[in-house]
N, C-alpha and C. Protein backbone atom coordinates (compact mmCIF):
# COMPACT_ATOMS: atom_id res chain seq x y z
N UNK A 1 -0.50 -39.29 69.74
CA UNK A 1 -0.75 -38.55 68.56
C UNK A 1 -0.23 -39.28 67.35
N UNK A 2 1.21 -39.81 67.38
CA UNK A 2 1.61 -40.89 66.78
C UNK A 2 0.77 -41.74 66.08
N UNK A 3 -0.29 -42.28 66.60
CA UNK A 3 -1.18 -43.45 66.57
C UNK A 3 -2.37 -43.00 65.98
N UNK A 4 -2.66 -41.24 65.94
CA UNK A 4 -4.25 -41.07 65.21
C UNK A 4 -3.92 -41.11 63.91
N UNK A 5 -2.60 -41.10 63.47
CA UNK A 5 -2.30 -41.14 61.60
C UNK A 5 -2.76 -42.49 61.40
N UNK A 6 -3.41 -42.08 60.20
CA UNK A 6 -4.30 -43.33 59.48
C UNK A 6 -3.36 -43.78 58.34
N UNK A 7 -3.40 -44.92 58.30
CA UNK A 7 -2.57 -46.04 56.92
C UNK A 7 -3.10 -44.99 55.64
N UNK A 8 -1.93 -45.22 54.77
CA UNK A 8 -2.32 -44.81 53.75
C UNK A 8 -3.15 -45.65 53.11
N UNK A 9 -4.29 -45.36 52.03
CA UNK A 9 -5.42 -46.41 51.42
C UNK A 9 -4.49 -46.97 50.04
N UNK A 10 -4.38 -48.58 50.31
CA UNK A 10 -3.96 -49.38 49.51
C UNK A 10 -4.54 -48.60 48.02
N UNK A 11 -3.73 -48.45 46.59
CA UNK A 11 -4.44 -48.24 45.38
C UNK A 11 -5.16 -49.16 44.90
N UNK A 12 -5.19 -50.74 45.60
CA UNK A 12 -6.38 -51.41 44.71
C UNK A 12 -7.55 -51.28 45.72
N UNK A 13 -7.63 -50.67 46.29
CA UNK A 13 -8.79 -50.49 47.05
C UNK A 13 -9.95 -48.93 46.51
N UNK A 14 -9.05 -48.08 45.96
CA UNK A 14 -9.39 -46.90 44.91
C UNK A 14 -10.46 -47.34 43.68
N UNK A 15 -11.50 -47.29 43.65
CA UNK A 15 -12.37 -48.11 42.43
C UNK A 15 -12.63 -46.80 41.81
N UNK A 16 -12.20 -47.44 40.11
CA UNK A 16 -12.11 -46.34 39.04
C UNK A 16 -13.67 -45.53 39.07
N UNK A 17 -14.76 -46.21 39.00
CA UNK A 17 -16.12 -45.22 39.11
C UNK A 17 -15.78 -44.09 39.88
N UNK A 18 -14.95 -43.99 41.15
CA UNK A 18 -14.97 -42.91 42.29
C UNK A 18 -14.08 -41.73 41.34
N UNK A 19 -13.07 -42.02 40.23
CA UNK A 19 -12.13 -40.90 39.86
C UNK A 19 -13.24 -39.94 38.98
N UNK A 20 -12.91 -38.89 39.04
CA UNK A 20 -14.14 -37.84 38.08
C UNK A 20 -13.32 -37.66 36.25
N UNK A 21 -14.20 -37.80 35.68
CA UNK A 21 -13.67 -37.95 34.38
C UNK A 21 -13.13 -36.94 33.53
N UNK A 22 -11.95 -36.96 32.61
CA UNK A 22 -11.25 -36.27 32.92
C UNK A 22 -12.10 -34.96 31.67
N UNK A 23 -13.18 -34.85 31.20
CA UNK A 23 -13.80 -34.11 30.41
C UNK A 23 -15.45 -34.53 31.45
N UNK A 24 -16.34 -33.34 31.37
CA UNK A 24 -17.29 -33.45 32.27
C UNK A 24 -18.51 -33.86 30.78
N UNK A 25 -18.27 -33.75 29.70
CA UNK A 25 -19.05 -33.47 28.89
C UNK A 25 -18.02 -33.95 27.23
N UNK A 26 -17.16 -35.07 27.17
CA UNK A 26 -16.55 -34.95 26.34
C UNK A 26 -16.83 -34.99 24.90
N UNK A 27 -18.28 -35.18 24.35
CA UNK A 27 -18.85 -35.06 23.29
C UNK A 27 -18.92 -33.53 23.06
N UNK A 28 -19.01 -32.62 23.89
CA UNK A 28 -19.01 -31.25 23.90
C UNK A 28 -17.39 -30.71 23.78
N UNK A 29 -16.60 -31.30 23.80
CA UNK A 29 -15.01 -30.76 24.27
C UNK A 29 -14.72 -31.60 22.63
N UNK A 30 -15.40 -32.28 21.84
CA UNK A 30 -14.95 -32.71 20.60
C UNK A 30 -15.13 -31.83 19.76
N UNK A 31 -16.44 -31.36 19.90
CA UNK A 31 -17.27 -30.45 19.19
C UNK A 31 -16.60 -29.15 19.35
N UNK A 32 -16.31 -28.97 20.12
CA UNK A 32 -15.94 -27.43 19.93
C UNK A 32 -14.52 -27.47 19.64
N UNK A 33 -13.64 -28.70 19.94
CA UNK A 33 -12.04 -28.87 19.41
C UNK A 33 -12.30 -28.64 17.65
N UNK A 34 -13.15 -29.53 17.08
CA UNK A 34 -13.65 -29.38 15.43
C UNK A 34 -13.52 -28.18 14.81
N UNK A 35 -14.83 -27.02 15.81
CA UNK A 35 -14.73 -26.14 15.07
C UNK A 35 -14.03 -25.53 15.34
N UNK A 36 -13.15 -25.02 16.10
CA UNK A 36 -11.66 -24.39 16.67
C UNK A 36 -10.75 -24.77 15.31
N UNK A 37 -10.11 -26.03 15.25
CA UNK A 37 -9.72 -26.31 14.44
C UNK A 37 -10.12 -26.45 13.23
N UNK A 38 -11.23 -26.14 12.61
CA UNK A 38 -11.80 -25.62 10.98
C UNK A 38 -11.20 -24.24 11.07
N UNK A 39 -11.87 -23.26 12.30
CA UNK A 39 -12.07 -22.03 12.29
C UNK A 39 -10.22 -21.71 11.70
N UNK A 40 -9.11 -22.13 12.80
CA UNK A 40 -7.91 -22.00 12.41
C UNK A 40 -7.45 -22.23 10.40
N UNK A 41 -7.79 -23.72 10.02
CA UNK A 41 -7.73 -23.78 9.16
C UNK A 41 -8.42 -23.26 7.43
N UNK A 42 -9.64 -22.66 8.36
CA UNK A 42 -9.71 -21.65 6.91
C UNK A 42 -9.11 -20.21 7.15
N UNK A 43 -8.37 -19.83 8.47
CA UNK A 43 -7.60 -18.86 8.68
C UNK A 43 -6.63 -18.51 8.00
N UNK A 44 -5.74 -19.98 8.24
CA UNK A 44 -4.72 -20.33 7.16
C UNK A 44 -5.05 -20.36 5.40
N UNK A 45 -6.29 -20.16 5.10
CA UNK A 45 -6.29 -20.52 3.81
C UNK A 45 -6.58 -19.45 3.55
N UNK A 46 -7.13 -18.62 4.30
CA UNK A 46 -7.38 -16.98 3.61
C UNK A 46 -6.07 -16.35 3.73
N UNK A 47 -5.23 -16.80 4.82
CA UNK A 47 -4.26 -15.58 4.46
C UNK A 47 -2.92 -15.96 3.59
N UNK A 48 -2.83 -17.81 3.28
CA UNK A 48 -2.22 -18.36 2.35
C UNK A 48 -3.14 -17.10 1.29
N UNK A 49 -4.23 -16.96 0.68
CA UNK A 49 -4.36 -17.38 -0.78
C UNK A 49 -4.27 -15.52 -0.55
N UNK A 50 -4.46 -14.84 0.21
CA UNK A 50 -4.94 -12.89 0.15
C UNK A 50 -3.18 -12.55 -0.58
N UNK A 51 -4.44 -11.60 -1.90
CA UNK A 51 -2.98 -10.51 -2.62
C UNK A 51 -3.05 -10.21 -1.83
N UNK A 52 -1.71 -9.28 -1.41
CA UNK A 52 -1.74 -8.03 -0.68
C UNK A 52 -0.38 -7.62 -1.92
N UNK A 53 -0.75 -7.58 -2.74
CA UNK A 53 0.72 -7.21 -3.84
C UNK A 53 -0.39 -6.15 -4.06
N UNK A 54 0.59 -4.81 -4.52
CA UNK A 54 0.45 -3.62 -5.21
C UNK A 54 -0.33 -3.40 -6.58
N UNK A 55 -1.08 -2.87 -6.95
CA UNK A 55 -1.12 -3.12 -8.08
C UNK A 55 -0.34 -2.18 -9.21
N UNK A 56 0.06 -0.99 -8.68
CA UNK A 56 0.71 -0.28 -9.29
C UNK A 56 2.04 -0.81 -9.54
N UNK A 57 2.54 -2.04 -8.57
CA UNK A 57 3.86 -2.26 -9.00
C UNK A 57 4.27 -3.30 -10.71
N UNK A 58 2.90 -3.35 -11.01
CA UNK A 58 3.33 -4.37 -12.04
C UNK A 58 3.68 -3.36 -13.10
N UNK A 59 3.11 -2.04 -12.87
CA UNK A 59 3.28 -1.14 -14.04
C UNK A 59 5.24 -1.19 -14.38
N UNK A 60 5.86 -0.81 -15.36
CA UNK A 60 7.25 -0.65 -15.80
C UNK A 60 7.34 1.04 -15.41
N UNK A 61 8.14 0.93 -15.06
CA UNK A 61 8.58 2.59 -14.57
C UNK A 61 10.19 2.49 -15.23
N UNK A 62 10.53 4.00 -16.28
CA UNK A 62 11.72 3.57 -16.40
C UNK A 62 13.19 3.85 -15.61
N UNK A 63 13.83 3.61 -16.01
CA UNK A 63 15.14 3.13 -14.85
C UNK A 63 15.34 4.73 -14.29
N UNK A 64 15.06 5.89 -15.54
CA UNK A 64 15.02 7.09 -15.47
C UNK A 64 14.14 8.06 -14.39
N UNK A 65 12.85 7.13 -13.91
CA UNK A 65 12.13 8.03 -13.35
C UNK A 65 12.67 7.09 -11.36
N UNK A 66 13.16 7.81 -10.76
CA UNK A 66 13.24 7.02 -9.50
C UNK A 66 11.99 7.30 -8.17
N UNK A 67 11.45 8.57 -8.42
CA UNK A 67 10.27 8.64 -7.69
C UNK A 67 9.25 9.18 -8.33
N UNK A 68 8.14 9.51 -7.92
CA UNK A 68 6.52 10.10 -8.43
C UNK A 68 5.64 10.26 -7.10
N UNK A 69 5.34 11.75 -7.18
CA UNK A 69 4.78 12.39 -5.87
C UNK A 69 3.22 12.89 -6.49
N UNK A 70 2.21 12.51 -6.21
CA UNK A 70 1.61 11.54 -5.40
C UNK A 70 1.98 10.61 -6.28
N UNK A 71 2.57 9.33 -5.37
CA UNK A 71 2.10 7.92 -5.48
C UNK A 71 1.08 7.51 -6.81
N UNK A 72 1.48 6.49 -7.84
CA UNK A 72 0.19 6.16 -8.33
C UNK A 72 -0.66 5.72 -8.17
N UNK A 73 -2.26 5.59 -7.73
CA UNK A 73 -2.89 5.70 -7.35
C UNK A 73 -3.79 5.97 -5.94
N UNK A 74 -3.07 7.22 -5.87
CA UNK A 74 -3.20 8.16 -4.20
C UNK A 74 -4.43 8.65 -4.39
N UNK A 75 -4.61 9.04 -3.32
CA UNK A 75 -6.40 10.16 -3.19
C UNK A 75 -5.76 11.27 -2.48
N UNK A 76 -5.79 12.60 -3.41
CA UNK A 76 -5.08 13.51 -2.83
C UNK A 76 -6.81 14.88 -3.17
N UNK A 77 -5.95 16.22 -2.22
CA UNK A 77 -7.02 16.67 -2.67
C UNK A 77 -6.38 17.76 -3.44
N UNK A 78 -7.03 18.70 -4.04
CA UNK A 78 -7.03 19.83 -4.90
C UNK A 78 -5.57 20.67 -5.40
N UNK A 79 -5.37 20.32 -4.23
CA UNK A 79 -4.02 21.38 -4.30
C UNK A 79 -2.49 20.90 -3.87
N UNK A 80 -2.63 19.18 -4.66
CA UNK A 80 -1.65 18.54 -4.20
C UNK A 80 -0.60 18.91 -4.58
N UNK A 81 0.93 18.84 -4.98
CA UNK A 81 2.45 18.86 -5.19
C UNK A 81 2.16 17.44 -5.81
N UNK A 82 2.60 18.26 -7.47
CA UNK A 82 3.09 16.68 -8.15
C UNK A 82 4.45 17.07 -8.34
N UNK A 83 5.51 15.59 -7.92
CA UNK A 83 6.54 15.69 -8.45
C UNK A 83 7.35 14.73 -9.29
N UNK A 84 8.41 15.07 -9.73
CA UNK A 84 9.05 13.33 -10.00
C UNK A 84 10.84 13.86 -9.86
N UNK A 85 11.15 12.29 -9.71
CA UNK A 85 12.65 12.41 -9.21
C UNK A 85 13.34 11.91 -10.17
N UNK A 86 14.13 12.65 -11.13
CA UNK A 86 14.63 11.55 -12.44
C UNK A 86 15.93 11.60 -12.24
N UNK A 87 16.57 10.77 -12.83
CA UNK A 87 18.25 10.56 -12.64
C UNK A 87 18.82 11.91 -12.97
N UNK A 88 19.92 12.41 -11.97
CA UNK A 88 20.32 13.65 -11.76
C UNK A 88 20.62 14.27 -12.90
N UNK A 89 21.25 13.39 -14.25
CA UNK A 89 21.61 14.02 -15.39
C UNK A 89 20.56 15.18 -16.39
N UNK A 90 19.11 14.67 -15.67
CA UNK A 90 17.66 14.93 -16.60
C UNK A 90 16.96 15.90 -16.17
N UNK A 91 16.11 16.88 -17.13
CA UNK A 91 15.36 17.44 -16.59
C UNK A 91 14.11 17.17 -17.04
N UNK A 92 13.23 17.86 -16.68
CA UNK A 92 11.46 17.51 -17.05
C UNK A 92 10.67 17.85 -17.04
N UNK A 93 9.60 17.87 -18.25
CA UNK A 93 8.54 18.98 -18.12
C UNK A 93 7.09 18.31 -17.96
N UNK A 94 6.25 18.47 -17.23
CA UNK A 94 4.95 18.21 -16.86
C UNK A 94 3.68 18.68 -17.72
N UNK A 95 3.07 17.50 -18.25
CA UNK A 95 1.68 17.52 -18.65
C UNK A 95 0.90 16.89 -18.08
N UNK A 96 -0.59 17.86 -17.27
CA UNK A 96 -1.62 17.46 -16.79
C UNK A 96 -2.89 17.53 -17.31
N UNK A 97 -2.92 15.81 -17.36
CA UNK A 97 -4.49 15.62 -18.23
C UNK A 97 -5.41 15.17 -17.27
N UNK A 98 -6.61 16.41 -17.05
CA UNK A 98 -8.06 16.15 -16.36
C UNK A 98 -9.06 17.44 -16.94
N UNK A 99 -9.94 17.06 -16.37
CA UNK A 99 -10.74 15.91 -16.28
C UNK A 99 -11.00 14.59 -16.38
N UNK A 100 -10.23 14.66 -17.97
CA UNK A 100 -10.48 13.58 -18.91
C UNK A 100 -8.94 13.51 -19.66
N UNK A 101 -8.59 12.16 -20.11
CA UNK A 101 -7.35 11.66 -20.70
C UNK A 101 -6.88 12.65 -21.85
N UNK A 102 -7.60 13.08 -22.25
CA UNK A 102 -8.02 14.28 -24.11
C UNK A 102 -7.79 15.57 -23.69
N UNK A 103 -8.20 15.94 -22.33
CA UNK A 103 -7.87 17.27 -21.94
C UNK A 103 -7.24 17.73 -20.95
N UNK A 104 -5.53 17.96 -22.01
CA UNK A 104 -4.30 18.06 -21.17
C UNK A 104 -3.48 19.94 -21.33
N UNK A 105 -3.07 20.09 -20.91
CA UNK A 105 -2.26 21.27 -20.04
C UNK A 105 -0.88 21.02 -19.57
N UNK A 106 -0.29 21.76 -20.95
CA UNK A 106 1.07 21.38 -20.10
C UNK A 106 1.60 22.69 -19.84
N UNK A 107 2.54 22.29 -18.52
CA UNK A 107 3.08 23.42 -17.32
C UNK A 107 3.92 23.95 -17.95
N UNK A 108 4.16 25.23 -17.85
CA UNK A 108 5.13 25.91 -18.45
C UNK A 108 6.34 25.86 -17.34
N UNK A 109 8.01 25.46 -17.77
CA UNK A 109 9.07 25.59 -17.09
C UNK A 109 8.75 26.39 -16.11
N UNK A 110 8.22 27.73 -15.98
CA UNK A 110 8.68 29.21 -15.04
C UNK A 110 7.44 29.04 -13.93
N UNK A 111 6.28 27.98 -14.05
CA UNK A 111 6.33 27.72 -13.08
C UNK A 111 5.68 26.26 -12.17
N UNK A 112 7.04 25.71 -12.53
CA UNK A 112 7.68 24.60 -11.99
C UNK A 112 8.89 24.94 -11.13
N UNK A 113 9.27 24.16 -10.31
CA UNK A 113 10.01 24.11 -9.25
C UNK A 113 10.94 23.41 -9.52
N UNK A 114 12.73 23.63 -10.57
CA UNK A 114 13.51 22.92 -10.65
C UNK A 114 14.76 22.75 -9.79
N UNK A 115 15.02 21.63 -9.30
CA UNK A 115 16.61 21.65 -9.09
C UNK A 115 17.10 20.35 -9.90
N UNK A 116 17.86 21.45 -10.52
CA UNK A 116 18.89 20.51 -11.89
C UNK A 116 19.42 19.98 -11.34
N UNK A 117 20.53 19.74 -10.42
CA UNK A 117 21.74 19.07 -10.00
C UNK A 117 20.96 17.17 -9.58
N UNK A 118 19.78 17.59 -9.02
CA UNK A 118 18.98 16.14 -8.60
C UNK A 118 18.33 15.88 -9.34
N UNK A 119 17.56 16.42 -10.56
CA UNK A 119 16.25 16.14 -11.36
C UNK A 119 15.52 15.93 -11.07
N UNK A 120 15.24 17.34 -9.77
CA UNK A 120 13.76 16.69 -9.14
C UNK A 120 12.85 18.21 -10.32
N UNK A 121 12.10 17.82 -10.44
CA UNK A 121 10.76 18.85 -10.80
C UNK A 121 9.60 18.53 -10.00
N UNK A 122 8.72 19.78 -9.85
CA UNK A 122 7.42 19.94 -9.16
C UNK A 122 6.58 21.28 -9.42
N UNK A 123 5.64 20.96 -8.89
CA UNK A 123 4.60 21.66 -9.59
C UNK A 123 3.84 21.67 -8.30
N UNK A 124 3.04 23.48 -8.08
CA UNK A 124 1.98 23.24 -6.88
C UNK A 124 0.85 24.33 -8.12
N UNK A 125 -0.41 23.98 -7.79
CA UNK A 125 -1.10 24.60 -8.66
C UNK A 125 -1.81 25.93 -7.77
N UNK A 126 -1.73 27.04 -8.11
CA UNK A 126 -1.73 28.34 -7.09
C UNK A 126 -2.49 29.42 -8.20
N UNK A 127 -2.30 30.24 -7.52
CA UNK A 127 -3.22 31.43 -8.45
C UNK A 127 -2.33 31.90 -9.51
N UNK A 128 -2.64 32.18 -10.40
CA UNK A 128 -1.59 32.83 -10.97
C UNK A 128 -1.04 31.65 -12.35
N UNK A 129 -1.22 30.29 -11.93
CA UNK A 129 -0.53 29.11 -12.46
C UNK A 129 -1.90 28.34 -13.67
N UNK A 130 -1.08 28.15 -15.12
CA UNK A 130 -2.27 27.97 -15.79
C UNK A 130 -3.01 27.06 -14.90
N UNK A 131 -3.23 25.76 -14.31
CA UNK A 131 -3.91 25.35 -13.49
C UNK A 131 -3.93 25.47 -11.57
N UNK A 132 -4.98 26.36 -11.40
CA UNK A 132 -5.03 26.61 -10.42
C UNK A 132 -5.34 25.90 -8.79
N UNK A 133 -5.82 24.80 -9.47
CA UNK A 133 -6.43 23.30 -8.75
C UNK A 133 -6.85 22.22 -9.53
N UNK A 134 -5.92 21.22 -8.92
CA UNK A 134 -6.70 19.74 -9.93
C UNK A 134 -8.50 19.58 -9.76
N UNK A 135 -9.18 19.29 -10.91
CA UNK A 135 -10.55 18.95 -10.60
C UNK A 135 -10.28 17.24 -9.86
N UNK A 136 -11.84 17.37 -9.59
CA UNK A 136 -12.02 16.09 -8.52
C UNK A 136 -12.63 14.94 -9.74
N UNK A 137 -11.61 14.33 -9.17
CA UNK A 137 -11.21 12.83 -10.27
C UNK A 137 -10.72 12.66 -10.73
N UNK A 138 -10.00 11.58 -11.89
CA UNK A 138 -8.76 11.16 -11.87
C UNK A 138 -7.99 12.01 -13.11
N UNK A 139 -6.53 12.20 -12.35
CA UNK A 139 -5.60 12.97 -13.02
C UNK A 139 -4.42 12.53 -13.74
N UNK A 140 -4.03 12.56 -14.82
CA UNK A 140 -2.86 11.56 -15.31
C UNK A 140 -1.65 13.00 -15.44
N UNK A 141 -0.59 12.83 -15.15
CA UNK A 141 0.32 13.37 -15.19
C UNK A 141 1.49 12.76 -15.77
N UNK A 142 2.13 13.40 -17.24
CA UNK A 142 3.04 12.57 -18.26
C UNK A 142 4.01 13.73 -17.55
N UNK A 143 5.54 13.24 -17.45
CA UNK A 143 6.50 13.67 -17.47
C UNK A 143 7.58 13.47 -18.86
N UNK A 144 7.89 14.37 -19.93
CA UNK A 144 8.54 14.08 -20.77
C UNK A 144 10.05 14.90 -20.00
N UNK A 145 11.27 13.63 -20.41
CA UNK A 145 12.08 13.95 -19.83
C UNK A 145 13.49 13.91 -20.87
N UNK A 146 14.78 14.84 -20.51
CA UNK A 146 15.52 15.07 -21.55
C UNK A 146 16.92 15.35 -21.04
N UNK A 147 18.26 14.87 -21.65
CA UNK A 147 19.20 15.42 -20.98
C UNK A 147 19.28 16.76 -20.51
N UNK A 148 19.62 17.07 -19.08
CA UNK A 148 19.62 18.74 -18.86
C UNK A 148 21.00 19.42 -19.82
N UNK A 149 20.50 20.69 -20.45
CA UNK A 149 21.30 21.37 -21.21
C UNK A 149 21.06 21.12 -22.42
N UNK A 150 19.84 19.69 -22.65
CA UNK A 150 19.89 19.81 -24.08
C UNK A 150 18.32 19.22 -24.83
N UNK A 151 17.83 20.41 -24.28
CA UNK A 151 16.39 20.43 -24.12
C UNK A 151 15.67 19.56 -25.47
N UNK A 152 15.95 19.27 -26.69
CA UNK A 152 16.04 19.21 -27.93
C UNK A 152 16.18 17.65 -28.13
N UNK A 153 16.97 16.98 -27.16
CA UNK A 153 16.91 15.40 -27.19
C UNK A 153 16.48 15.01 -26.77
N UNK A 154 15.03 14.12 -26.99
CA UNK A 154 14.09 13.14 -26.72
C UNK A 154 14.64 12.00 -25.81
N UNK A 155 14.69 12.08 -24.35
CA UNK A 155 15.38 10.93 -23.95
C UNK A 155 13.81 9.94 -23.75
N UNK A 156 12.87 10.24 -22.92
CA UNK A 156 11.43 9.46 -22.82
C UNK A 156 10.54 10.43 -21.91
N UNK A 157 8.87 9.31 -21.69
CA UNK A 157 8.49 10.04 -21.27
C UNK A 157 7.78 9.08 -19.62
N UNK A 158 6.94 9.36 -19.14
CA UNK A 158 6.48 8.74 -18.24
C UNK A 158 5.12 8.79 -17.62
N UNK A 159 4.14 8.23 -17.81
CA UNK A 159 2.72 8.85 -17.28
C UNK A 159 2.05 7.92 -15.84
N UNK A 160 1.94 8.71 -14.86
CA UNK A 160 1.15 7.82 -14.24
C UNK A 160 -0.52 8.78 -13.66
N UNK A 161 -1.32 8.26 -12.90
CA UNK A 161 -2.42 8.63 -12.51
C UNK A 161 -2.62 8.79 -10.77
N UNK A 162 -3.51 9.70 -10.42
CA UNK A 162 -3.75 9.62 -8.95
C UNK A 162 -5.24 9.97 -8.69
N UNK A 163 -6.16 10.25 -7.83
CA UNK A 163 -7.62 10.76 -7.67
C UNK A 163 -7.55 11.85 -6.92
N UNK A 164 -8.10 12.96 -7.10
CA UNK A 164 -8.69 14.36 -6.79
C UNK A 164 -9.90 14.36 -5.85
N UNK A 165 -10.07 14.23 -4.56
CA UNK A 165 -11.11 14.04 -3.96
C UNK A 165 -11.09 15.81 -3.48
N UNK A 166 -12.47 16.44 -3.99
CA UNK A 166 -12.63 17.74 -3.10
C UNK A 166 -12.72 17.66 -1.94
């Protein structure tokens, strides 16, 4: 049994024609490496060059206002909660202009939703409330704001916008 093992085959006796090559089609394995590698590199160039920045953030908000409910430019519907969060010392009264920029409504204190100690104010528009539902489309909401207790001093004001989808 010893004796049926065969010699191993010398390597110069191996002739390169017999090895199979190491691409079956390598004009085809170029071609598709190319566009692989375009496809990657305009990948990279779209997501190098894509804003994805805010656009509301370029607006100046002042140091006074720290939040705004809805968001500026939200899609809310009819019967959203506007609010804003102003530095605890402040309070604030709400004017809502819609349809149109010219035709505004401002909320009377009694019914708004205050807590003094935070300076939050809010507003839900309900029966009973000069505006009963925002119309559909865009709404600008100014917050004029003032030391609390001293309704009479002009500290500033603040306006931003959101959309009314029925």
């Amino acid at each position: 049994m010893a004796g049926d093992a065969q010699p191993p085959i010398p390597r110069e006796a191996v002739n390169d024609r017999d090895k199979p090559p190491l691409f079956q089609h390598p004009g085809r394995v170029a071609i598709v490496g190319g566009v692989l590698f375009f496809i990657v590199v305009l990948i990279a160039i779209t997501i190098g060059s894509a804003d994805t920045s805010d656009l509301q953030a370029h607006e100046t908000v002042p140091k006074e206002v720290q939040a705004v409910n809805p968001p500026s430019g939200a899609i809310v519907g009819p019967d959203a909660t506007i609010s804003v969060d102003l530095r605890d010392d402040l309070a604030g009264e709400f004017t809502v202009c819609a349809p149109t920029p010219n035709d505004c409504t401002p909320i009377p204190l009694d019914q708004t939703n205050v807590i003094s100690g935070l300076g939050q104010v809010s507003f839900k528009p309900q029966e009973g409330a000069d505006i009963t539902e925002f119309p559909a489309g865009p709404v600008t909401v100014r917050v004029d704001y003032h030391l609390q207790g001293s309704p009479t001093a002009d500290v500033g004001s603040y306006s931003w916008s959101f959309t009314v989808k029925a």
